[in-house]
N, C-alpha and C. Protein backbone atom coordinates (compact mmCIF):
# COMPACT_ATOMS: atom_id res chain seq x y z
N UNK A 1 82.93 142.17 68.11
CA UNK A 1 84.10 142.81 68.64
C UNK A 1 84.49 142.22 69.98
N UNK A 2 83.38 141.91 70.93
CA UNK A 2 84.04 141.33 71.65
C UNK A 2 82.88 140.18 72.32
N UNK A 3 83.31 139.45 73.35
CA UNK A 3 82.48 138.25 73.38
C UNK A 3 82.08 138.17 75.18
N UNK A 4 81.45 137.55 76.01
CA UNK A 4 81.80 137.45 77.54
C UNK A 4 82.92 137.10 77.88
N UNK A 5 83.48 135.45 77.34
CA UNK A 5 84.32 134.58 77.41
C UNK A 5 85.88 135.26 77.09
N UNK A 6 85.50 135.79 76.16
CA UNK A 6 86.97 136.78 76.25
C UNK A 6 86.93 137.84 76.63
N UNK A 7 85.98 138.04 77.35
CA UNK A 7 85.96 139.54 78.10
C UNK A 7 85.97 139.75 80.15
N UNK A 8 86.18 138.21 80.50
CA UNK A 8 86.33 138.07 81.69
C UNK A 8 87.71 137.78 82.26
N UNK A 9 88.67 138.06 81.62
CA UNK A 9 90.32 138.01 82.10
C UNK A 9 90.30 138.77 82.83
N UNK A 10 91.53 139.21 84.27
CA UNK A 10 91.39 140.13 85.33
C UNK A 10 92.12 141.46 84.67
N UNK A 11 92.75 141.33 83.37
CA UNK A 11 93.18 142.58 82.94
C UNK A 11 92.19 143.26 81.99
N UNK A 12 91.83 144.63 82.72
CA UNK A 12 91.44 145.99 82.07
C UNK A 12 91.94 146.49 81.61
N UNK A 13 93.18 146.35 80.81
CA UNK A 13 93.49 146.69 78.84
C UNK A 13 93.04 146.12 78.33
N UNK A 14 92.59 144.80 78.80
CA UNK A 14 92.59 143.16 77.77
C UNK A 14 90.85 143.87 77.60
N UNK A 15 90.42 143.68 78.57
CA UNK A 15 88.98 143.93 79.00
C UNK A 15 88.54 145.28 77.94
N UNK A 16 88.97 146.70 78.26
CA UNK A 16 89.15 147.35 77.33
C UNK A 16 89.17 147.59 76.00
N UNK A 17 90.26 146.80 75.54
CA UNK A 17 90.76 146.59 74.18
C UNK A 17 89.70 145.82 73.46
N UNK A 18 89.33 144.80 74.04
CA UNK A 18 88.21 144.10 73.67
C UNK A 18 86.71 144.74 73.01
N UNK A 19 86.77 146.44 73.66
CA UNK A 19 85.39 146.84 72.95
C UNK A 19 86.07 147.95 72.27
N UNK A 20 87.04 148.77 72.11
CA UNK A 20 87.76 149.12 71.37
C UNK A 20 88.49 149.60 70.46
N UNK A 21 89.07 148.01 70.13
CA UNK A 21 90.65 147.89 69.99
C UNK A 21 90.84 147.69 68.65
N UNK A 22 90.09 148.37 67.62
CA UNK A 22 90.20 148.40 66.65
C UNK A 22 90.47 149.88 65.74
N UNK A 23 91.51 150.30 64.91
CA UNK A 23 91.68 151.70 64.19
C UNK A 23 90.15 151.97 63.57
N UNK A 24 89.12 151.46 63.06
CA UNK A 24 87.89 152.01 62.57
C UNK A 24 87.67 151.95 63.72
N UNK A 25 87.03 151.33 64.92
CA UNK A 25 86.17 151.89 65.82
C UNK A 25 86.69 152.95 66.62
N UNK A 26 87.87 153.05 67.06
CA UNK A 26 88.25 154.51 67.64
C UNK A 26 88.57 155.71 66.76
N UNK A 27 88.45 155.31 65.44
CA UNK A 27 88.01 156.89 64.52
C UNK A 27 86.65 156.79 64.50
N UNK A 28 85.77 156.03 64.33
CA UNK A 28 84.22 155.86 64.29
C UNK A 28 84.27 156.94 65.80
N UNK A 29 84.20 156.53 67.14
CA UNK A 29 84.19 157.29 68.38
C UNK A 29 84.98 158.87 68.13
N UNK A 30 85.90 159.12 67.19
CA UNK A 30 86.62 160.22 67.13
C UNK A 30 85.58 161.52 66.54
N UNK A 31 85.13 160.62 65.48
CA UNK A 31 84.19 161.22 64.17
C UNK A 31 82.47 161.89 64.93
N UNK A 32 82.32 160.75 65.92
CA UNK A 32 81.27 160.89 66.70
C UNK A 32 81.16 162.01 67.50
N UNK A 33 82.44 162.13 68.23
CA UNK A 33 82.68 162.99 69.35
C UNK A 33 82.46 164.76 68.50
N UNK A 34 83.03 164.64 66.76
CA UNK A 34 83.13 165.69 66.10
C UNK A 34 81.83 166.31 65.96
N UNK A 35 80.58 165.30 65.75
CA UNK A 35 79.47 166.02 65.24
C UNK A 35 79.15 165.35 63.75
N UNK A 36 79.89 164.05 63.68
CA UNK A 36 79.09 163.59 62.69
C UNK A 36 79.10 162.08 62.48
N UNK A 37 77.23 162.35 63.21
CA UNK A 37 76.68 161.31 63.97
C UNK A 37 75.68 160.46 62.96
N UNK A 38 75.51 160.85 61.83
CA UNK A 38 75.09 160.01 60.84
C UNK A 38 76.20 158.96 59.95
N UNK A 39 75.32 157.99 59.87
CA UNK A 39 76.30 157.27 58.75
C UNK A 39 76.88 157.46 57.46
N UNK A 40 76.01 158.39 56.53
CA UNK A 40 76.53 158.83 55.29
C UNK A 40 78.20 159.67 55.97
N UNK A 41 77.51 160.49 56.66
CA UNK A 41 78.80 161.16 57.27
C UNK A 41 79.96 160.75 57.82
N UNK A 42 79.75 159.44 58.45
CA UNK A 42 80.95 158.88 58.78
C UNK A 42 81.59 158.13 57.75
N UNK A 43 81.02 157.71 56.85
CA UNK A 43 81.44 156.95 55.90
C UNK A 43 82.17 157.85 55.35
N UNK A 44 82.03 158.98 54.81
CA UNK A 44 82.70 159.98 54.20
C UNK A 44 83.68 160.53 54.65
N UNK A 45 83.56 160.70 56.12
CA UNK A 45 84.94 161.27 56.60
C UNK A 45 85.88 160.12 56.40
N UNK A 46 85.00 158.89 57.02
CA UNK A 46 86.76 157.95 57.01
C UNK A 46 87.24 157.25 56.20
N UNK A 47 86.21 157.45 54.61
CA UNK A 47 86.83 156.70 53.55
C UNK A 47 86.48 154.72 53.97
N UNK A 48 85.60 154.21 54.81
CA UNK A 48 85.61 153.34 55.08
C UNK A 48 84.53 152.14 54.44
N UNK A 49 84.93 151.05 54.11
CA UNK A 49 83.78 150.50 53.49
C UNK A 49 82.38 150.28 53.97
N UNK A 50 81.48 150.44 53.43
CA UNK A 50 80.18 150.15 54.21
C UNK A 50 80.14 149.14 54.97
N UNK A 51 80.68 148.14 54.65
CA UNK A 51 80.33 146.97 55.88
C UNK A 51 80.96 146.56 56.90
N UNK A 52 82.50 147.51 56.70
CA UNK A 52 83.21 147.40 57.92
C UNK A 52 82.99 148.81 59.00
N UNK A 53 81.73 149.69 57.88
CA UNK A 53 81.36 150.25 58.99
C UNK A 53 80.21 150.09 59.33
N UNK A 54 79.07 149.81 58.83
CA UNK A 54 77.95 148.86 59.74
C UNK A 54 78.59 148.24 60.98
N UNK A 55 79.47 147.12 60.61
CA UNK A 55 79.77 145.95 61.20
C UNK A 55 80.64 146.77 62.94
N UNK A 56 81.45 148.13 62.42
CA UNK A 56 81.86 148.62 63.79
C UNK A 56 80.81 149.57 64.92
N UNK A 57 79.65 149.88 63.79
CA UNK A 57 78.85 150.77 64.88
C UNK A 57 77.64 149.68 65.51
N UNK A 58 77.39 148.78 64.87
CA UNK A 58 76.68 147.45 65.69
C UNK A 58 77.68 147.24 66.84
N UNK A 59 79.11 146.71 66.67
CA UNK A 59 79.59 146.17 67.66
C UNK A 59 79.63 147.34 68.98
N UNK A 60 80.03 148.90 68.09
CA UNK A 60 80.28 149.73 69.66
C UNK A 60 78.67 149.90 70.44
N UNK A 61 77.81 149.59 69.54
CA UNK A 61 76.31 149.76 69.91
C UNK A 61 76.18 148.96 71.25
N UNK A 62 76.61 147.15 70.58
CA UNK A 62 76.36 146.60 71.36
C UNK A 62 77.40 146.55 72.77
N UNK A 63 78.73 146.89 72.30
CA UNK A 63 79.62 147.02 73.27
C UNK A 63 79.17 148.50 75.22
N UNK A 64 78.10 149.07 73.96
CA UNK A 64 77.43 150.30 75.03
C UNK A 64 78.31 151.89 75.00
N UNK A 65 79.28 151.65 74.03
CA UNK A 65 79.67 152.69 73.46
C UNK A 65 79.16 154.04 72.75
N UNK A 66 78.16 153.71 71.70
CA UNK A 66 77.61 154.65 70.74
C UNK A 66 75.50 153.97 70.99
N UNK A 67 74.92 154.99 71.44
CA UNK A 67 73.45 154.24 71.32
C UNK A 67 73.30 155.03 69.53
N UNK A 68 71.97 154.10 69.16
CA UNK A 68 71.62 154.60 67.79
C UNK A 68 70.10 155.61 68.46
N UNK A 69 69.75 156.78 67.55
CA UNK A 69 68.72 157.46 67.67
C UNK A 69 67.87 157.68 66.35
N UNK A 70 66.50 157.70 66.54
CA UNK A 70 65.70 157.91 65.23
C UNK A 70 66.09 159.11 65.00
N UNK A 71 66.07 159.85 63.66
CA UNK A 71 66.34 161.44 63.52
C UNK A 71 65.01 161.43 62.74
N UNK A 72 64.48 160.84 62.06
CA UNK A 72 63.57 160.71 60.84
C UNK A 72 62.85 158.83 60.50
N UNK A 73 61.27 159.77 60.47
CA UNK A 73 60.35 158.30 60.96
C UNK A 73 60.63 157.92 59.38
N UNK A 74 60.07 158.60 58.37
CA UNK A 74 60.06 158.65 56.93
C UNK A 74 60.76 159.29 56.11
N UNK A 75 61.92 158.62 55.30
CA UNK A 75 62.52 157.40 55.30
C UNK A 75 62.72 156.89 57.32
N UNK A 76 62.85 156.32 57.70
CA UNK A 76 63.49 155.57 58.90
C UNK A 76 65.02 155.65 58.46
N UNK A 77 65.46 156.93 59.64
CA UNK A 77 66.77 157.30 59.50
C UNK A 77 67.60 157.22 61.14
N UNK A 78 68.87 156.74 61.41
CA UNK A 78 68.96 156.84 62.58
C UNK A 78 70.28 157.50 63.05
N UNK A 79 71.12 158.08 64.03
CA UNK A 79 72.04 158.53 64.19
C UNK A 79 72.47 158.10 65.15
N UNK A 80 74.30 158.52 65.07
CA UNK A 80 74.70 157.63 66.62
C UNK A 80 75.35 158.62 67.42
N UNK A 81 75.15 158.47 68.81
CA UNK A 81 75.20 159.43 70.28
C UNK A 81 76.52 158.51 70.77
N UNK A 82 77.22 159.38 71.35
CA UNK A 82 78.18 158.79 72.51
C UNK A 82 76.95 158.59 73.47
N UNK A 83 77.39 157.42 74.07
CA UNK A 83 76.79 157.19 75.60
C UNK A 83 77.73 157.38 76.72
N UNK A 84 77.26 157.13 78.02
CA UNK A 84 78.47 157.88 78.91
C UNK A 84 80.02 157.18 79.24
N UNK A 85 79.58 155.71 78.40
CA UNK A 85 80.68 155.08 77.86
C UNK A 85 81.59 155.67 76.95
N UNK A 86 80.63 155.63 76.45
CA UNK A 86 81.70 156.28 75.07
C UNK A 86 82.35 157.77 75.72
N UNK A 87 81.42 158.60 75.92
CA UNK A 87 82.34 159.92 76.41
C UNK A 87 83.69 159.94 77.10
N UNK A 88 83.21 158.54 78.29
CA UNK A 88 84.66 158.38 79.14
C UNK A 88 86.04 157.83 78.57
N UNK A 89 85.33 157.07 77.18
CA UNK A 89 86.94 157.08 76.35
C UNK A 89 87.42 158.77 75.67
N UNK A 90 86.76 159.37 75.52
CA UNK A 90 87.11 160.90 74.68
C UNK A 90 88.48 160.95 75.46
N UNK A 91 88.94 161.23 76.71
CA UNK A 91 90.53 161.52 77.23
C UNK A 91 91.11 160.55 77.04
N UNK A 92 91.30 159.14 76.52
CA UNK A 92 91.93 158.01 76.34
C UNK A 92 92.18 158.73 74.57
N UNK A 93 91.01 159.03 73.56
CA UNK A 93 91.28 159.18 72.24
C UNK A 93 92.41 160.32 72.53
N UNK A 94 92.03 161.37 73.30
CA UNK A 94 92.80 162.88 73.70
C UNK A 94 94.64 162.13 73.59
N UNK A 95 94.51 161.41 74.62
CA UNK A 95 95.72 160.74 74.70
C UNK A 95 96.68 160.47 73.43
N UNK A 96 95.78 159.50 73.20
CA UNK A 96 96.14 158.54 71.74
C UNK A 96 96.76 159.73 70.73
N UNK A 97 95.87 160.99 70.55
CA UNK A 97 95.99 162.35 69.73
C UNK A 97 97.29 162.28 70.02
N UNK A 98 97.96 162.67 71.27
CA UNK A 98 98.61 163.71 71.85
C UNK A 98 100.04 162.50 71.32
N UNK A 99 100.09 161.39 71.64
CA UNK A 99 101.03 160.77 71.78
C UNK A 99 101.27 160.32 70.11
N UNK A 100 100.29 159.89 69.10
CA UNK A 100 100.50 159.87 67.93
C UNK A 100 101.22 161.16 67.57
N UNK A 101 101.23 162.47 67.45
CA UNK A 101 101.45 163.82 67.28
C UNK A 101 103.02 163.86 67.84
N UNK A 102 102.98 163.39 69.21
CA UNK A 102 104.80 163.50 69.74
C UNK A 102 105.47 162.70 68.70
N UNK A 103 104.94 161.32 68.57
CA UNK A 103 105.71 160.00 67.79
C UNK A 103 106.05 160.13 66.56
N UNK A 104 104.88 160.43 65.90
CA UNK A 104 104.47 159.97 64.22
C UNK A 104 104.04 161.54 63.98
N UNK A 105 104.56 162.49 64.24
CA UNK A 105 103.86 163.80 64.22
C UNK A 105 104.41 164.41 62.74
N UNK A 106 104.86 163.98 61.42
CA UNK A 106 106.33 164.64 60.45
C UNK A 106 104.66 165.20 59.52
N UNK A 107 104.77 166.33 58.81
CA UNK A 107 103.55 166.71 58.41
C UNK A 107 102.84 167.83 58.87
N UNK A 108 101.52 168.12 57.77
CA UNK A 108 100.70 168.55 58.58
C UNK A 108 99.67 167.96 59.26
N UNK A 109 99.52 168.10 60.70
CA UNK A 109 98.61 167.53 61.58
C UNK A 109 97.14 168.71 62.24
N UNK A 110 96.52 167.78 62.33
CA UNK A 110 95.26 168.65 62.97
C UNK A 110 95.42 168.64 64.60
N UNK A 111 94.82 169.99 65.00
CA UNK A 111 95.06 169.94 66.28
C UNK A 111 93.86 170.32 67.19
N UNK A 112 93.58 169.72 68.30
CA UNK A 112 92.19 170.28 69.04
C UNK A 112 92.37 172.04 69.98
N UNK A 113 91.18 172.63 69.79
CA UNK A 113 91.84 174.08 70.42
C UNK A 113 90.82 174.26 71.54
N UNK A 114 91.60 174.38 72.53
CA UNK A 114 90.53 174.63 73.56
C UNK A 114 89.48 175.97 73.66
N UNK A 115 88.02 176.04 73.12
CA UNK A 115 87.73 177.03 73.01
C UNK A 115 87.78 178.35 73.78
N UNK A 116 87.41 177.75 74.92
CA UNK A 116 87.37 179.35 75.93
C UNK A 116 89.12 179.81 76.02
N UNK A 117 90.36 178.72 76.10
CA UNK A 117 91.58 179.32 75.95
C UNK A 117 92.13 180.03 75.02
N UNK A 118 91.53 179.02 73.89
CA UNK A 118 92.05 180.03 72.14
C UNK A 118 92.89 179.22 71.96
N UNK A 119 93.84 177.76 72.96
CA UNK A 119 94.94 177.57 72.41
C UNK A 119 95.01 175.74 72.41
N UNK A 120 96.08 174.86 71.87
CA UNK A 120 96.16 174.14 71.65
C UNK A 120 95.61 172.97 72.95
N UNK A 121 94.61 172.31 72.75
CA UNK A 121 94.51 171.27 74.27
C UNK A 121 95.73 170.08 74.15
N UNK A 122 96.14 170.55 75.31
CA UNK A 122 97.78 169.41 75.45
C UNK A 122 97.17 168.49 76.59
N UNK A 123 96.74 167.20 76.30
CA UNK A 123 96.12 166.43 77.35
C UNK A 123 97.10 165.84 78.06
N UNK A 124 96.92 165.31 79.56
CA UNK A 124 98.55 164.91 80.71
C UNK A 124 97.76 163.78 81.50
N UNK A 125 97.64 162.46 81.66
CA UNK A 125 96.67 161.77 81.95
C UNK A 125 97.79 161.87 83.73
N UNK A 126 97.14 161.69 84.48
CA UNK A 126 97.18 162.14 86.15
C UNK A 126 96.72 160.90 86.66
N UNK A 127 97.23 160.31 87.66
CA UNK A 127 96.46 159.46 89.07
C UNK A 127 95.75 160.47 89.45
N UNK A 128 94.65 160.09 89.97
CA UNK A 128 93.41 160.92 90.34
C UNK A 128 93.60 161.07 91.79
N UNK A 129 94.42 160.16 92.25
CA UNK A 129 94.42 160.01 93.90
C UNK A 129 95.94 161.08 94.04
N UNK A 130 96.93 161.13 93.08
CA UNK A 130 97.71 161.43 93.99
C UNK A 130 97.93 162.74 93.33
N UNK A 131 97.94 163.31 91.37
CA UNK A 131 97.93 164.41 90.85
C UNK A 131 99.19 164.03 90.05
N UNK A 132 100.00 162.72 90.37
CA UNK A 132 101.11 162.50 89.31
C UNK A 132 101.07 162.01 87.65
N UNK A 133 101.65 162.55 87.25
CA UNK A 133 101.40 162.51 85.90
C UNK A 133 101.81 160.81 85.70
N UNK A 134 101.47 160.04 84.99
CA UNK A 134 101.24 158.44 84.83
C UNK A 134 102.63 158.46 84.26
N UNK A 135 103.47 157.63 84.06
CA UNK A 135 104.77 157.58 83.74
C UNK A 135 105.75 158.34 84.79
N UNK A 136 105.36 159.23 85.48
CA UNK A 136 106.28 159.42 86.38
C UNK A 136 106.79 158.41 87.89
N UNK A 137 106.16 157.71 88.18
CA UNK A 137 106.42 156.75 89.18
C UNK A 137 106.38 155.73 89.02
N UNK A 138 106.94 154.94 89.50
CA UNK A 138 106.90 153.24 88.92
C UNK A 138 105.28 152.64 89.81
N UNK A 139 105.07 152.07 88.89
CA UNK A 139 103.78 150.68 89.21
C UNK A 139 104.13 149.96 89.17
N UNK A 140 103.10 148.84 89.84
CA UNK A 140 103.08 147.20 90.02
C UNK A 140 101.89 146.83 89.71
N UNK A 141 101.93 145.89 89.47
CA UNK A 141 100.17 145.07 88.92
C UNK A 141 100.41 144.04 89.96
N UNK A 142 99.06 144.34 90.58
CA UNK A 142 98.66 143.18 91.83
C UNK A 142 97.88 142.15 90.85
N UNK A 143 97.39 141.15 90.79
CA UNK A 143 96.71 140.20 90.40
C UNK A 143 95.83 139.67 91.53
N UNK A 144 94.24 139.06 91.06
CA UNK A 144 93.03 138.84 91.94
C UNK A 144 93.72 137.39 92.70
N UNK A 145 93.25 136.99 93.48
CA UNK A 145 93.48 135.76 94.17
C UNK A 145 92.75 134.64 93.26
């Protein structure tokens, strides 16, 4: 999924995208975040072929996304954990939810409920420094020397 050599550009989308930037691995991370952290299980939720899902939980493994855990010595069975990588994409997937749902929303859609509220989680991604909602002010991209 991704390599050093293409992973040292000064842009952090590029950088990003690179561990990723693929529709199976950010439902693989979606499926994870749900509670189903075995492979039979993921395979099942996402309808995905076995080897393109081997092939995505090696890469987020190695990317530092998902660690693998023994659950069972006999058979040798293993399951996969968000790591604190992976967790810190969960409001980027939140996003992705929120903005697929405005766009492409015609249907019925599933929705996340915030438990202790009772009601729909509407995620608003914020500058941390200033409290503005991202799209409200214009940016610039500085570039490294």
């Amino acid at each position: 999924m991704h390599s050093d050599e293409n992973n040292s550009g000064p842009c952090p989308v590029d950088r990003g995208l690179m561990r990723v930037g693929d529709r199976w691995s950010i439902l693989v991370l979606r499926d994870i975040d749900r509670g189903l952290t075995r492979y039979e299980q993921l395979r099942t939720s996402l309808g995905i072929a076995p080897n393109i899902l081997s092939r995505r939980l090696s890469a987020l493994t190695e990317a530092g996304l998902i660690e693998r855990r023994r659950y069972s010595q006999r058979p040798p069975r293993d399951e996969y954990v968000l790591t604190g990588a992976g967790r810190d994409f969960l409001p980027i997937l939140a996003a992705i939810g929120a903005w697929g749902a405005k766009h492409n929303g015609e249907g019925k859609l599933t929705r996340q409920i915030d438990v202790e509220a009772g009601e729909a989680f509407r995620p608003v991604v914020v500058d941390a420094n200033t409290g503005a909602p991202l799209g409200s002010r214009p940016l610039r991209f500085e570039y490294p020397d």
